[in-house]
C-alpha atoms as a PDB file:
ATOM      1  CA  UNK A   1     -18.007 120.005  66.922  1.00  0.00           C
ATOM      2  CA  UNK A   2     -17.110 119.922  70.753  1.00  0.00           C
ATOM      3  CA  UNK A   3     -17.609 123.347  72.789  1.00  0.00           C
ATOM      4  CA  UNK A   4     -14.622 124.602  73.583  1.00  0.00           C
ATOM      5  CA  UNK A   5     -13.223 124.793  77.062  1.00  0.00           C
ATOM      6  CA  UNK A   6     -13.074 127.907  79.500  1.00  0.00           C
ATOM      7  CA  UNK A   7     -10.038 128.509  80.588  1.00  0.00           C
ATOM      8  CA  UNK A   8      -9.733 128.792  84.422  1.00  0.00           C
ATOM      9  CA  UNK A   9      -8.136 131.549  85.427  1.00  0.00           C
ATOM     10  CA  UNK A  10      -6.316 129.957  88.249  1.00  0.00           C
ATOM     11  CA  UNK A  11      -4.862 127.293  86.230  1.00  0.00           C
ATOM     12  CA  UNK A  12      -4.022 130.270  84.034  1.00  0.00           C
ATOM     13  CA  UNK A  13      -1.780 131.868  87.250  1.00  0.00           C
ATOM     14  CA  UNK A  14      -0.637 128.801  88.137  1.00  0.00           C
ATOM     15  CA  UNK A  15       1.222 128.361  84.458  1.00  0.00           C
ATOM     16  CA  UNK A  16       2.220 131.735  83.958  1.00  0.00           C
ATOM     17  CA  UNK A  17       3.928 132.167  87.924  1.00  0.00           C
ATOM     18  CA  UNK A  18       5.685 128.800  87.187  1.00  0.00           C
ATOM     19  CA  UNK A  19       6.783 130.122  83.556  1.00  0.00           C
ATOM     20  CA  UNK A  20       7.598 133.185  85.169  1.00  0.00           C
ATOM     21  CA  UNK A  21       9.857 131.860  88.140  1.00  0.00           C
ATOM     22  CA  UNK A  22      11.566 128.688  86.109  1.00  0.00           C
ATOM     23  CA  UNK A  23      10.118 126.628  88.818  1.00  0.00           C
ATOM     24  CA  UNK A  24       6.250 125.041  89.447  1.00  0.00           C
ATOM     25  CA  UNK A  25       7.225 124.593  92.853  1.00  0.00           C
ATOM     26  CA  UNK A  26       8.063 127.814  93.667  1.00  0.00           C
ATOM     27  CA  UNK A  27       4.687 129.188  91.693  1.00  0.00           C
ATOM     28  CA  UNK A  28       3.333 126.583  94.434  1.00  0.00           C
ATOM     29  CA  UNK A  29       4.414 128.269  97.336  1.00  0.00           C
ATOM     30  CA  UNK A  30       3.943 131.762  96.146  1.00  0.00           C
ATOM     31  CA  UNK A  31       0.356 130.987  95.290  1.00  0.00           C
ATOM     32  CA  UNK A  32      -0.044 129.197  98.575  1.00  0.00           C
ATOM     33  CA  UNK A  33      -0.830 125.509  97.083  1.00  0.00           C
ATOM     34  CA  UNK A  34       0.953 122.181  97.203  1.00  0.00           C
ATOM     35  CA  UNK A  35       2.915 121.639  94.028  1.00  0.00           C
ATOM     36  CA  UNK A  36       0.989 117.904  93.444  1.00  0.00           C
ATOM     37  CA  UNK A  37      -1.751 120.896  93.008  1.00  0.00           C
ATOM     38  CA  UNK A  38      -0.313 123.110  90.320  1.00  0.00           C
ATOM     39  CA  UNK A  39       1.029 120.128  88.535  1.00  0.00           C
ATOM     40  CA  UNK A  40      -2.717 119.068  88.510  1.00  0.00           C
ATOM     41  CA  UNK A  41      -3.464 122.517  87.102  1.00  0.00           C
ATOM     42  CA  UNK A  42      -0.832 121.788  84.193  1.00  0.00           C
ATOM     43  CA  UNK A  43      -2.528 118.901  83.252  1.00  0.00           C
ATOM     44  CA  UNK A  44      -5.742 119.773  83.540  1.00  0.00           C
ATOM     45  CA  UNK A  45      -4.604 123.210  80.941  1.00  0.00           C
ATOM     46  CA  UNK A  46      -2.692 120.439  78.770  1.00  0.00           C
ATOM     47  CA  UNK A  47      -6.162 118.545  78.479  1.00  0.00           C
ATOM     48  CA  UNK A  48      -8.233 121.508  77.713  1.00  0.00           C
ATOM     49  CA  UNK A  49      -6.085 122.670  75.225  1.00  0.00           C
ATOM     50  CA  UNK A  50      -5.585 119.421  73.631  1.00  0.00           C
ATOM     51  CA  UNK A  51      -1.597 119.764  73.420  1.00  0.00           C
ATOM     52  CA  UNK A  52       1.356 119.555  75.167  1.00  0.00           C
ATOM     53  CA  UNK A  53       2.372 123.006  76.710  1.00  0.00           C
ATOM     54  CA  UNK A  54       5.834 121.892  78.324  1.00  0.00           C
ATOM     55  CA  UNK A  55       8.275 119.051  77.794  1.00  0.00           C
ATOM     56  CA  UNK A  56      11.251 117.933  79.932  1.00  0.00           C
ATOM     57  CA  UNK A  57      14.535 119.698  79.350  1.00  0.00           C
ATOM     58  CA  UNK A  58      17.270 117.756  81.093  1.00  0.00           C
ATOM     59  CA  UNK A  59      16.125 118.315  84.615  1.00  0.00           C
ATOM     60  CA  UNK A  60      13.707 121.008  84.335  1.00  0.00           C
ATOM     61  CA  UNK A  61      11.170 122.138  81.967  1.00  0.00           C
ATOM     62  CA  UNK A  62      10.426 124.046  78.836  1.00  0.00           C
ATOM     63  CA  UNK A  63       8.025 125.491  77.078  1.00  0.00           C
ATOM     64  CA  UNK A  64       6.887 124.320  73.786  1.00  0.00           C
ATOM     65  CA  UNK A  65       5.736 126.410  70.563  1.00  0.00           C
ATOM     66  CA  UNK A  66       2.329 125.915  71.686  1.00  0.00           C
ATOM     67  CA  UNK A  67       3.660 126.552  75.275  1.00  0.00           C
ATOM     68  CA  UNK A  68       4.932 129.910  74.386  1.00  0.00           C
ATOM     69  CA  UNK A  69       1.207 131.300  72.734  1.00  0.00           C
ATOM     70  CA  UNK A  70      -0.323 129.680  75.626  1.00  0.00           C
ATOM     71  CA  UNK A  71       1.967 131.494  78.176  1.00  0.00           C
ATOM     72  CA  UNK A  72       1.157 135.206  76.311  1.00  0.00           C
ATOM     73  CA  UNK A  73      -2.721 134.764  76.063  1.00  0.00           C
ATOM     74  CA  UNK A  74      -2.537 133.179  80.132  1.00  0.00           C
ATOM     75  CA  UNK A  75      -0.445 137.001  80.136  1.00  0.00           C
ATOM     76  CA  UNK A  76      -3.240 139.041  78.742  1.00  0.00           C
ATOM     77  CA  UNK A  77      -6.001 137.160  80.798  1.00  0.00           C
ATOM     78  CA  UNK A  78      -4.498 137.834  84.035  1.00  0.00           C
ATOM     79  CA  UNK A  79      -3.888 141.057  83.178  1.00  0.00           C
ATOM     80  CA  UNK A  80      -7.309 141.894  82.274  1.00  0.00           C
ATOM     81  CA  UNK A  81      -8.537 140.347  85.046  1.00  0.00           C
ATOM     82  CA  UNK A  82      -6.336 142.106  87.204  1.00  0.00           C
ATOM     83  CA  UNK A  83      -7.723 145.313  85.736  1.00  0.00           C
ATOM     84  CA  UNK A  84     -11.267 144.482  85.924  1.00  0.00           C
ATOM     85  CA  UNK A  85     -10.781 143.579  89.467  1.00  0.00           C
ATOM     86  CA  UNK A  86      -8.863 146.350  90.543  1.00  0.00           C
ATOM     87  CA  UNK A  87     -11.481 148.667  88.283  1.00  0.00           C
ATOM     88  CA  UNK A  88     -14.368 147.442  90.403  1.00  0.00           C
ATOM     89  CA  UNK A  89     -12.882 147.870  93.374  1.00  0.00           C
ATOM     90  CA  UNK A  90     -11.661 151.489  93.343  1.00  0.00           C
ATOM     91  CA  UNK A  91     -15.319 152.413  92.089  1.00  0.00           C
ATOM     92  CA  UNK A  92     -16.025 151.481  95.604  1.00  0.00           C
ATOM     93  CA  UNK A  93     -15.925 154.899  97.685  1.00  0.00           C
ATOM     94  CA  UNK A  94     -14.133 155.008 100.298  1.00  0.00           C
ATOM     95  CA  UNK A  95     -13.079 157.375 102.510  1.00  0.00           C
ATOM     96  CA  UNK A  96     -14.296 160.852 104.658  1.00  0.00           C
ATOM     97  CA  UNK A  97     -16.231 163.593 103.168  1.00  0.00           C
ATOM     98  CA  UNK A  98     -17.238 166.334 105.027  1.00  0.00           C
ATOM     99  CA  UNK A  99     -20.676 167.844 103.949  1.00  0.00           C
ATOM    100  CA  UNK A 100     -22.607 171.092 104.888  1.00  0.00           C
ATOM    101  CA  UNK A 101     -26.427 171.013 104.999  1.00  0.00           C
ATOM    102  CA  UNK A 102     -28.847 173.986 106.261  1.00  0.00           C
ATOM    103  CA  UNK A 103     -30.531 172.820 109.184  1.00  0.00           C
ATOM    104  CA  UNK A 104     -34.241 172.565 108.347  1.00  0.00           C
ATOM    105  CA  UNK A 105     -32.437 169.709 105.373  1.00  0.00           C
ATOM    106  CA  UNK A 106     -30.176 168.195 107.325  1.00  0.00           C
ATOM    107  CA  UNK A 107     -33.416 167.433 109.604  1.00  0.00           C
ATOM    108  CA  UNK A 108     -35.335 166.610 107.277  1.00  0.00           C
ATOM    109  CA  UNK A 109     -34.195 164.661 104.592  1.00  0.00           C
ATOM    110  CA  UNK A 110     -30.513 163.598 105.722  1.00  0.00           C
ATOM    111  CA  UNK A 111     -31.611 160.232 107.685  1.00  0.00           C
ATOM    112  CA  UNK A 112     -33.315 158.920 104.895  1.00  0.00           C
ATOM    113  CA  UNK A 113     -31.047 160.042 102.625  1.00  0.00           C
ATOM    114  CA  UNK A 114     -27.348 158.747 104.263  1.00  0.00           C
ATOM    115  CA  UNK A 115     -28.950 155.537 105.470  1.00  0.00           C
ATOM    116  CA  UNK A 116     -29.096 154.633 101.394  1.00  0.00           C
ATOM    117  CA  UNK A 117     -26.263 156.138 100.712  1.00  0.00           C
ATOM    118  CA  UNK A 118     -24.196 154.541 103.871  1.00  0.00           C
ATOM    119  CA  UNK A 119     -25.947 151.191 102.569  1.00  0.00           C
ATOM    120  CA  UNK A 120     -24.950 152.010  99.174  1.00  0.00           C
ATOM    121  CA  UNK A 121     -21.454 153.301  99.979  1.00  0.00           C
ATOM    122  CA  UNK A 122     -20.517 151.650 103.647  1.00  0.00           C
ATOM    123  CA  UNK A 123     -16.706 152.152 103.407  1.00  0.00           C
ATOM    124  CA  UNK A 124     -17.638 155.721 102.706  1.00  0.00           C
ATOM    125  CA  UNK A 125     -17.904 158.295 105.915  1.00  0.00           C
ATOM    126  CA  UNK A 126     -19.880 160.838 105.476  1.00  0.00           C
ATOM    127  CA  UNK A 127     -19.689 163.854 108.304  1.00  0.00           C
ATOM    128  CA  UNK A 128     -22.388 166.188 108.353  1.00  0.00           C
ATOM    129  CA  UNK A 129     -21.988 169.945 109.595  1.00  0.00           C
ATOM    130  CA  UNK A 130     -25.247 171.636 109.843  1.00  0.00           C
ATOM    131  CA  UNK A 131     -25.809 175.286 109.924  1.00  0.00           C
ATOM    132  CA  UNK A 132     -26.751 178.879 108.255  1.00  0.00           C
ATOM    133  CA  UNK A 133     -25.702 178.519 104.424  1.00  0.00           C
ATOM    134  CA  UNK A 134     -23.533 181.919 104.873  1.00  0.00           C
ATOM    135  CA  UNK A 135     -21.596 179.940 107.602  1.00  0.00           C
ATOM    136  CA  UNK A 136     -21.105 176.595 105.276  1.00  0.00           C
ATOM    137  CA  UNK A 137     -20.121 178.910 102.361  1.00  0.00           C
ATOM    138  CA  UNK A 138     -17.474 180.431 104.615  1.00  0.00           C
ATOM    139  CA  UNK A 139     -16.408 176.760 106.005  1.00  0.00           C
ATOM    140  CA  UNK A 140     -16.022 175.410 102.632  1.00  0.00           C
ATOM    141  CA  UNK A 141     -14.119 178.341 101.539  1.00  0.00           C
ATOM    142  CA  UNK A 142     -11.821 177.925 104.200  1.00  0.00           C
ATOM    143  CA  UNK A 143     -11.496 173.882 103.232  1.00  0.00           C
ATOM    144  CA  UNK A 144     -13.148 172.605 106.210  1.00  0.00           C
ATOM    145  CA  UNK A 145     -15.874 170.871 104.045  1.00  0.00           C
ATOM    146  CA  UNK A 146     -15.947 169.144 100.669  1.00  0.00           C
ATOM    147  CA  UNK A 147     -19.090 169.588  99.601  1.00  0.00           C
ATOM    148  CA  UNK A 148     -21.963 171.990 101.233  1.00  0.00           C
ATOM    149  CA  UNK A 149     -25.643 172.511  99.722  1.00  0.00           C
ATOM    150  CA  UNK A 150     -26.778 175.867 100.301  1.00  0.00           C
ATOM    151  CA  UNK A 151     -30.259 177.905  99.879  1.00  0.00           C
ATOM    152  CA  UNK A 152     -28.801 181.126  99.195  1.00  0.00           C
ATOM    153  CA  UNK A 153     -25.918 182.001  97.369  1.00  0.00           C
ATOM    154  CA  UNK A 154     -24.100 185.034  97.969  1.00  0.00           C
ATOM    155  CA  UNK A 155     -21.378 184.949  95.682  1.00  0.00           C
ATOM    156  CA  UNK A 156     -20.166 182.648  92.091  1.00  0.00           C
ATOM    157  CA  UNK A 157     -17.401 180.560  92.192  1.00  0.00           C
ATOM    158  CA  UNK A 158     -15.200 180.412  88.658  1.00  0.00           C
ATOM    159  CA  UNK A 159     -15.862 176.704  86.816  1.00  0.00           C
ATOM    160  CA  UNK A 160     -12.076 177.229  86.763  1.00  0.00           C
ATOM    161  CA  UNK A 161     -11.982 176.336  90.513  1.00  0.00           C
ATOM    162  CA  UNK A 162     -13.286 173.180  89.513  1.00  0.00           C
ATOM    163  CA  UNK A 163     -16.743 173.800  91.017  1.00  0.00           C
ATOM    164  CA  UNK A 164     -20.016 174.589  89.295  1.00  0.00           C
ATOM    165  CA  UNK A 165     -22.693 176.181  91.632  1.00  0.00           C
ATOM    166  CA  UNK A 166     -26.606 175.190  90.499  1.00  0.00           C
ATOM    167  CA  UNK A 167     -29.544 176.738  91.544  1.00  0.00           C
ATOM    168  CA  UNK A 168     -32.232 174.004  92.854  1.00  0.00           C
END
Protein backbone atom coordinates (compact mmCIF):
# COMPACT_ATOMS: atom_id res chain seq x y z
CA UNK A 1 0.00 0.00 0.00
CA UNK A 2 1.61 3.43 -1.08
CA UNK A 3 2.14 6.15 1.82
CA UNK A 4 -0.02 8.66 1.38
CA UNK A 5 0.93 12.15 0.35
CA UNK A 6 1.30 15.38 2.61
CA UNK A 7 -0.52 17.89 1.54
CA UNK A 8 1.43 21.18 1.05
CA UNK A 9 -0.02 23.81 2.54
CA UNK A 10 0.76 26.27 -0.13
CA UNK A 11 -0.70 24.30 -2.82
CA UNK A 12 -3.53 24.11 -0.30
CA UNK A 13 -3.81 28.33 -0.46
CA UNK A 14 -3.21 28.36 -3.80
CA UNK A 15 -6.63 26.13 -4.50
CA UNK A 16 -8.70 27.52 -1.96
CA UNK A 17 -7.78 31.63 -3.00
CA UNK A 18 -8.50 30.54 -6.64
CA UNK A 19 -11.86 28.69 -5.46
CA UNK A 20 -12.46 31.55 -3.43
CA UNK A 21 -12.00 34.44 -6.10
CA UNK A 22 -13.51 32.38 -9.35
CA UNK A 23 -10.20 33.05 -10.87
CA UNK A 24 -6.45 31.13 -10.52
CA UNK A 25 -5.04 34.11 -11.88
CA UNK A 26 -6.17 36.41 -9.61
CA UNK A 27 -5.22 33.81 -6.52
CA UNK A 28 -1.80 34.34 -8.56
CA UNK A 29 -1.42 37.81 -8.05
CA UNK A 30 -2.83 38.01 -4.61
CA UNK A 31 -0.41 35.36 -3.46
CA UNK A 32 2.37 37.08 -5.33
CA UNK A 33 3.20 34.09 -7.93
CA UNK A 34 2.95 33.71 -11.68
CA UNK A 35 -0.22 31.88 -12.59
CA UNK A 36 2.01 29.06 -14.84
CA UNK A 37 2.90 28.61 -10.88
CA UNK A 38 -0.43 28.02 -9.23
CA UNK A 39 -1.58 26.05 -12.18
CA UNK A 40 1.53 23.88 -11.32
CA UNK A 41 0.21 23.76 -7.76
CA UNK A 42 -3.25 22.39 -9.19
CA UNK A 43 -1.65 19.72 -10.76
CA UNK A 44 0.66 18.80 -8.53
CA UNK A 45 -2.77 18.61 -5.68
CA UNK A 46 -4.64 16.69 -8.66
CA UNK A 47 -1.63 14.11 -8.62
CA UNK A 48 -1.43 13.70 -4.96
CA UNK A 49 -4.86 13.18 -4.58
CA UNK A 50 -5.18 10.87 -7.40
CA UNK A 51 -8.40 12.69 -8.95
CA UNK A 52 -9.52 15.36 -10.79
CA UNK A 53 -10.42 18.41 -8.51
CA UNK A 54 -11.73 20.87 -11.36
CA UNK A 55 -13.00 20.47 -14.89
CA UNK A 56 -13.64 23.11 -17.60
CA UNK A 57 -16.98 24.86 -17.53
CA UNK A 58 -17.41 26.76 -20.77
CA UNK A 59 -14.65 29.24 -20.28
CA UNK A 60 -13.82 28.95 -16.76
CA UNK A 61 -13.66 26.34 -14.22
CA UNK A 62 -15.52 24.25 -11.73
CA UNK A 63 -15.20 22.31 -9.08
CA UNK A 64 -15.93 18.71 -9.05
CA UNK A 65 -17.59 16.43 -6.20
CA UNK A 66 -14.23 15.55 -5.20
CA UNK A 67 -13.31 19.26 -5.82
CA UNK A 68 -15.81 20.47 -3.37
CA UNK A 69 -14.41 17.97 -0.15
CA UNK A 70 -11.07 18.92 -1.28
CA UNK A 71 -11.84 22.72 -1.17
CA UNK A 72 -13.46 22.32 2.72
CA UNK A 73 -10.56 20.15 4.20
CA UNK A 74 -7.82 22.84 2.12
CA UNK A 75 -10.55 25.31 4.45
CA UNK A 76 -9.90 23.71 7.75
CA UNK A 77 -6.05 23.32 7.11
CA UNK A 78 -5.47 26.85 6.49
CA UNK A 79 -7.42 27.72 9.13
CA UNK A 80 -5.64 25.74 11.61
CA UNK A 81 -2.62 26.77 10.43
CA UNK A 82 -3.53 30.19 10.59
CA UNK A 83 -4.33 29.64 14.25
CA UNK A 84 -1.31 27.82 15.17
CA UNK A 85 0.68 30.50 13.62
CA UNK A 86 -0.96 33.33 14.95
CA UNK A 87 -1.04 31.23 18.55
CA UNK A 88 2.74 31.09 18.52
CA UNK A 89 3.25 34.31 17.74
CA UNK A 90 1.22 36.27 20.31
CA UNK A 91 2.94 33.94 23.03
CA UNK A 92 5.82 36.04 22.02
CA UNK A 93 5.93 39.08 24.62
CA UNK A 94 6.09 42.03 23.47
CA UNK A 95 5.88 45.20 24.69
CA UNK A 96 7.00 47.70 27.96
CA UNK A 97 6.74 46.70 31.48
CA UNK A 98 7.76 48.78 34.05
CA UNK A 99 9.24 46.92 37.15
CA UNK A 100 10.25 48.04 40.74
CA UNK A 101 13.20 46.32 42.46
CA UNK A 102 14.85 47.37 45.99
CA UNK A 103 18.19 48.45 45.32
CA UNK A 104 20.55 45.96 46.98
CA UNK A 105 18.32 43.32 44.10
CA UNK A 106 18.23 45.32 41.43
CA UNK A 107 22.23 45.33 41.95
CA UNK A 108 22.55 42.27 42.49
CA UNK A 109 20.71 39.90 40.67
CA UNK A 110 18.94 42.09 37.84
CA UNK A 111 21.94 41.82 35.13
CA UNK A 112 21.98 38.30 35.23
CA UNK A 113 18.60 37.99 35.47
CA UNK A 114 17.19 40.50 32.35
CA UNK A 115 20.07 39.46 30.14
CA UNK A 116 18.06 35.80 30.05
CA UNK A 117 15.08 37.16 30.12
CA UNK A 118 15.87 40.01 27.27
CA UNK A 119 17.44 36.84 25.39
CA UNK A 120 14.45 34.93 26.15
CA UNK A 121 11.91 37.70 25.50
CA UNK A 122 13.87 40.40 23.06
CA UNK A 123 10.72 42.18 21.73
CA UNK A 124 9.92 42.59 25.38
CA UNK A 125 11.22 46.02 27.25
CA UNK A 126 11.67 45.75 30.46
CA UNK A 127 12.27 49.27 32.55
CA UNK A 128 13.61 48.97 35.85
CA UNK A 129 12.90 51.62 38.73
CA UNK A 130 14.98 50.96 41.70
CA UNK A 131 14.34 52.20 45.12
CA UNK A 132 12.97 51.84 48.94
CA UNK A 133 10.04 49.15 48.72
CA UNK A 134 7.64 51.84 50.58
CA UNK A 135 8.40 54.13 47.53
CA UNK A 136 7.68 51.20 44.75
CA UNK A 137 4.52 50.25 46.74
CA UNK A 138 3.40 53.87 46.47
CA UNK A 139 4.54 54.03 42.56
CA UNK A 140 2.67 51.00 41.72
CA UNK A 141 -0.29 52.16 43.54
CA UNK A 142 -0.31 55.18 41.68
CA UNK A 143 0.10 52.98 38.17
CA UNK A 144 3.48 54.08 37.38
CA UNK A 145 4.78 50.41 37.50
CA UNK A 146 3.37 47.02 36.55
CA UNK A 147 4.96 44.89 38.58
CA UNK A 148 7.34 45.79 41.77
CA UNK A 149 9.05 43.08 44.19
CA UNK A 150 9.22 44.33 47.55
CA UNK A 151 10.96 43.18 51.03
CA UNK A 152 8.49 44.58 53.24
CA UNK A 153 4.99 44.81 52.92
CA UNK A 154 3.06 47.32 54.60
CA UNK A 155 -0.30 46.73 53.59
CA UNK A 156 -2.62 43.54 51.57
CA UNK A 157 -4.00 44.09 48.44
CA UNK A 158 -7.68 42.25 47.81
CA UNK A 159 -7.14 39.02 45.18
CA UNK A 160 -10.17 40.94 43.86
CA UNK A 161 -7.76 43.62 42.47
CA UNK A 162 -6.42 40.98 40.49
CA UNK A 163 -3.13 40.81 42.44
CA UNK A 164 -1.93 38.23 44.93
CA UNK A 165 0.97 39.47 47.22
CA UNK A 166 3.53 36.36 48.38
CA UNK A 167 5.88 36.44 50.95
CA UNK A 168 9.49 35.15 49.65
Amino acid sequence: MPATPNLDLDVLRSFATGVALGSFAQAAERLGRSTSAVSAQLKKLEAQTGTELLRKAGRGLELTEAGHAMLAYAQRLLELNDEAVAAVRSSQLEGLVRLGLPEDLGESVLPTVLGRFARAHPRLQVQVQSGRSAELAQAYEAGLLDLALLWELGRSTSPADGVELAQL
